[in-house]
N, C-alpha and C. Protein backbone atom coordinates (compact mmCIF):
# COMPACT_ATOMS: atom_id res chain seq x y z
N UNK A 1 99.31 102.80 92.82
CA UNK A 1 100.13 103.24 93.93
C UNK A 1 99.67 104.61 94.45
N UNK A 2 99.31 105.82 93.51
CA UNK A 2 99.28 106.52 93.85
C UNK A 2 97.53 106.65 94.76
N UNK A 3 96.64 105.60 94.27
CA UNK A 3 95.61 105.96 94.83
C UNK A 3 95.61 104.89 96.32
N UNK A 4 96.48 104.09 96.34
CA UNK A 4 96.46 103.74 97.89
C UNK A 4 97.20 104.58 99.25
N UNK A 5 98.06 105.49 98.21
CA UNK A 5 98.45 106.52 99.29
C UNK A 5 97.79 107.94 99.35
N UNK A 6 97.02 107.90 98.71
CA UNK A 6 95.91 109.34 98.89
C UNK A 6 94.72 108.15 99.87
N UNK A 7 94.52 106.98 100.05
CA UNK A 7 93.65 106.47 100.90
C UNK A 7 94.69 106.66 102.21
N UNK A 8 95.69 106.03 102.37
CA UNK A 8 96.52 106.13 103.32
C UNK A 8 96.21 107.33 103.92
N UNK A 9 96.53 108.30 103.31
CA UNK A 9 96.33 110.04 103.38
C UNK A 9 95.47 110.30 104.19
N UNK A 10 94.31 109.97 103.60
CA UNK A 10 92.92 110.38 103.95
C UNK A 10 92.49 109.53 105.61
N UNK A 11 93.13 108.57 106.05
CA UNK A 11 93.00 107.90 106.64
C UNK A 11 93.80 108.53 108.19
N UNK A 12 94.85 108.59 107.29
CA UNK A 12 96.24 109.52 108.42
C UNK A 12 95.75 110.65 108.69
N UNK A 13 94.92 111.24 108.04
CA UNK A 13 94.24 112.81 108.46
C UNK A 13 93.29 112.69 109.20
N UNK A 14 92.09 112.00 108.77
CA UNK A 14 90.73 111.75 109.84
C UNK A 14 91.13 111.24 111.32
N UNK A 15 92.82 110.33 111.59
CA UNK A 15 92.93 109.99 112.65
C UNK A 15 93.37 111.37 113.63
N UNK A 16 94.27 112.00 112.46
CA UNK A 16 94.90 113.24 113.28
C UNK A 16 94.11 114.12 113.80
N UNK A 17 93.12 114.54 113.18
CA UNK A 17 91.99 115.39 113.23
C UNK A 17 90.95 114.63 114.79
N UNK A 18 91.06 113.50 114.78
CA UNK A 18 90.76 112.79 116.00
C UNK A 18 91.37 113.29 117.21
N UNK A 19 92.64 112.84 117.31
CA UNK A 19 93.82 112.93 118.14
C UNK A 19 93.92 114.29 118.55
N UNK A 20 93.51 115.64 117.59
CA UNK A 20 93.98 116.44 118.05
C UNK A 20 92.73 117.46 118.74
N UNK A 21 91.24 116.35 118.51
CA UNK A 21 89.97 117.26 119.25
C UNK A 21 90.09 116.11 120.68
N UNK A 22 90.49 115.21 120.86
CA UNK A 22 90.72 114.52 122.01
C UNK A 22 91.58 115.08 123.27
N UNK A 23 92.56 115.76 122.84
CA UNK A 23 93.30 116.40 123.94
C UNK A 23 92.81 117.40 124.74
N UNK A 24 93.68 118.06 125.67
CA UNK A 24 92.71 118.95 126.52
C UNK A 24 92.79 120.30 126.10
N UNK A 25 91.73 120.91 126.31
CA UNK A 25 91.14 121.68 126.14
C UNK A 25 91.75 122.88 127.12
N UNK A 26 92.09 124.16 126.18
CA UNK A 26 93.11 125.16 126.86
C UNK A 26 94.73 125.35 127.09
N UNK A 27 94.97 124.61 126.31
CA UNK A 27 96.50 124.42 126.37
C UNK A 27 97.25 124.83 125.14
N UNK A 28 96.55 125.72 124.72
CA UNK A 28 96.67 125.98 123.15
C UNK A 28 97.79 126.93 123.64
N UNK A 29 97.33 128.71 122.49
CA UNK A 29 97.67 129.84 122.82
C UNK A 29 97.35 130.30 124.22
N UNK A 30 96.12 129.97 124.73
CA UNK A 30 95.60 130.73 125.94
C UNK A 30 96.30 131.26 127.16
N UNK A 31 97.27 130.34 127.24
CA UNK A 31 98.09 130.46 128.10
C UNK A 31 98.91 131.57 128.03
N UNK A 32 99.12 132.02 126.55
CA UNK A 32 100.00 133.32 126.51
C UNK A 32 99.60 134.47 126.83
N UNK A 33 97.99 134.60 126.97
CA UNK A 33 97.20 135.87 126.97
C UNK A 33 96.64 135.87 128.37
N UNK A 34 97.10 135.01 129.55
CA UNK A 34 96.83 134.99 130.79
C UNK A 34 95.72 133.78 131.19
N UNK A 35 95.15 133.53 130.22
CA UNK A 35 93.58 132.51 130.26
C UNK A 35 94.03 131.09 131.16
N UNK A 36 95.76 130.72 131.14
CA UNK A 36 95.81 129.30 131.61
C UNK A 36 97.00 129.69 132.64
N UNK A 37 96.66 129.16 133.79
CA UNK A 37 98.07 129.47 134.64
C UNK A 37 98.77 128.78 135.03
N UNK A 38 98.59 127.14 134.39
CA UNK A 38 99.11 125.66 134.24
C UNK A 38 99.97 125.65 133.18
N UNK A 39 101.10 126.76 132.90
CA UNK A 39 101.96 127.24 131.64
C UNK A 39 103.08 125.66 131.88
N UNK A 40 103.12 125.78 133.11
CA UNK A 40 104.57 124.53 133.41
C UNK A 40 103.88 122.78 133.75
N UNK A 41 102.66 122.63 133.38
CA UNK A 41 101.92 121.02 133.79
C UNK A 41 102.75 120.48 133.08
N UNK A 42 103.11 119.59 133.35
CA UNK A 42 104.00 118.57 132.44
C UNK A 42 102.42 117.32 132.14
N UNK A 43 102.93 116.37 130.68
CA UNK A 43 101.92 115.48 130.83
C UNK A 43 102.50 114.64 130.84
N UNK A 44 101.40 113.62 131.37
CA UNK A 44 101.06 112.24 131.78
C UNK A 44 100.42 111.42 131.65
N UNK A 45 100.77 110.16 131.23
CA UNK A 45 99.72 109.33 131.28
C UNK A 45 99.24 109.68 129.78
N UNK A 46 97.94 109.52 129.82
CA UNK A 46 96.84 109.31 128.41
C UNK A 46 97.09 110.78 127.59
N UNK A 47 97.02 111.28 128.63
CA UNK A 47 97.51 112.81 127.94
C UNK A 47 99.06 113.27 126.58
N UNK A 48 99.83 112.38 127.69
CA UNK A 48 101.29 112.45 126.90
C UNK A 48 101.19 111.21 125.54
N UNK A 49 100.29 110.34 125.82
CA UNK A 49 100.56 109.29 124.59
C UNK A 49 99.77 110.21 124.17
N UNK A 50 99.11 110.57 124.08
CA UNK A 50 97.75 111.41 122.86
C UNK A 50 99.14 112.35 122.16
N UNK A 51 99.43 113.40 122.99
CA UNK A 51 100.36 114.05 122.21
C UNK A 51 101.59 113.61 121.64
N UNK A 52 102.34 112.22 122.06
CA UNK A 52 103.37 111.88 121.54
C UNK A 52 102.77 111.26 120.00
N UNK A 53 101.29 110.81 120.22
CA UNK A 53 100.54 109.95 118.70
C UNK A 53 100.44 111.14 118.09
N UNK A 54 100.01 112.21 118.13
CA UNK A 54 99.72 113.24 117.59
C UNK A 54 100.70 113.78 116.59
N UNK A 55 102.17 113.73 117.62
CA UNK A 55 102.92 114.44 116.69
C UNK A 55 103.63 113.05 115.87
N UNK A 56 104.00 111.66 115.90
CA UNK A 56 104.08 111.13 115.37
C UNK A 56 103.14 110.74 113.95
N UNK A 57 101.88 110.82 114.14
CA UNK A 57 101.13 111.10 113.15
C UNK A 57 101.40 112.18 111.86
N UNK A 58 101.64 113.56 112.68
CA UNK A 58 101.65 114.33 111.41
C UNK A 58 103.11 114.50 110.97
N UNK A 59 103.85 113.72 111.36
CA UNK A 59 104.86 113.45 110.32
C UNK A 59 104.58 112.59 109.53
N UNK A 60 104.00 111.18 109.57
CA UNK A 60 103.45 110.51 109.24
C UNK A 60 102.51 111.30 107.92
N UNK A 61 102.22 112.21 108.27
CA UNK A 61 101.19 112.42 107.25
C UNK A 61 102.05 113.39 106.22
N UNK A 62 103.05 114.32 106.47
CA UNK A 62 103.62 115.42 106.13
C UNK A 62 104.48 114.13 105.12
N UNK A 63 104.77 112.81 105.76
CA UNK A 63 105.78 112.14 104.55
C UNK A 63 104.72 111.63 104.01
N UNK A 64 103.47 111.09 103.57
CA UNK A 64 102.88 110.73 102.89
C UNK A 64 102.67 111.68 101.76
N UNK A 65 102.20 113.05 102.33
CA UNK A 65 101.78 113.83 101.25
C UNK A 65 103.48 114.19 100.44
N UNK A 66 104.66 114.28 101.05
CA UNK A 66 105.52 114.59 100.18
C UNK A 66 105.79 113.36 99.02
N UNK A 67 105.57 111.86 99.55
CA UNK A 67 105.75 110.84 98.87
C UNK A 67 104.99 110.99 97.27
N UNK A 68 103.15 111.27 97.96
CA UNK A 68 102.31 111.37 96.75
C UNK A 68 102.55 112.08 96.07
N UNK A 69 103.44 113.34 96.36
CA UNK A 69 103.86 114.51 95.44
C UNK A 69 104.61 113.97 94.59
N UNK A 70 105.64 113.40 94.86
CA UNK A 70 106.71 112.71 94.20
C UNK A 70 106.35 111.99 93.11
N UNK A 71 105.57 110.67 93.22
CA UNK A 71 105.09 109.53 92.84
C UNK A 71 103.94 109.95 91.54
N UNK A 72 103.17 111.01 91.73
CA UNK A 72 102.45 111.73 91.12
C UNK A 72 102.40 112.41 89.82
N UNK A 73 103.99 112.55 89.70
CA UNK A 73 104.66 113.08 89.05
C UNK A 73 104.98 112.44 87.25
């Protein structure tokens, strides 16, 4: 059990780590230090599923790793 959810894991991370070099570029901090002046873009489209997968993911991943903690035990 415990080693199909450290695969799970590992799996849920390489996607996140995907998901989160896919999005756009500058929308980070930059915006706070003057660099982006698109502070209010709302998203759309491919943009908004990327970030709605994104953050669904790392919960996804945040309960896996608490599970393996558990289970581990």
């Amino acid at each position: 059990m415990v080693t199909s959810l450290q695969i799970v894991q590992i799996i849920v991370a390489a996607t996140l780590i995907i998901l989160i070099l896919l999005q756009t570029k500058g929308t980070g901090l930059g915006g706070i230090f003057g660099g982006d002046s698109s502070v209010y873009k709302s998203r759309r489209g491919v943009e908004k599923t990327l970030f709605n997968a994104t953050i669904a993911l790392s919960v996804v991943f945040f309960l896996v790793a608490i599970a393996n903690v558990i289970i581990a035990k």
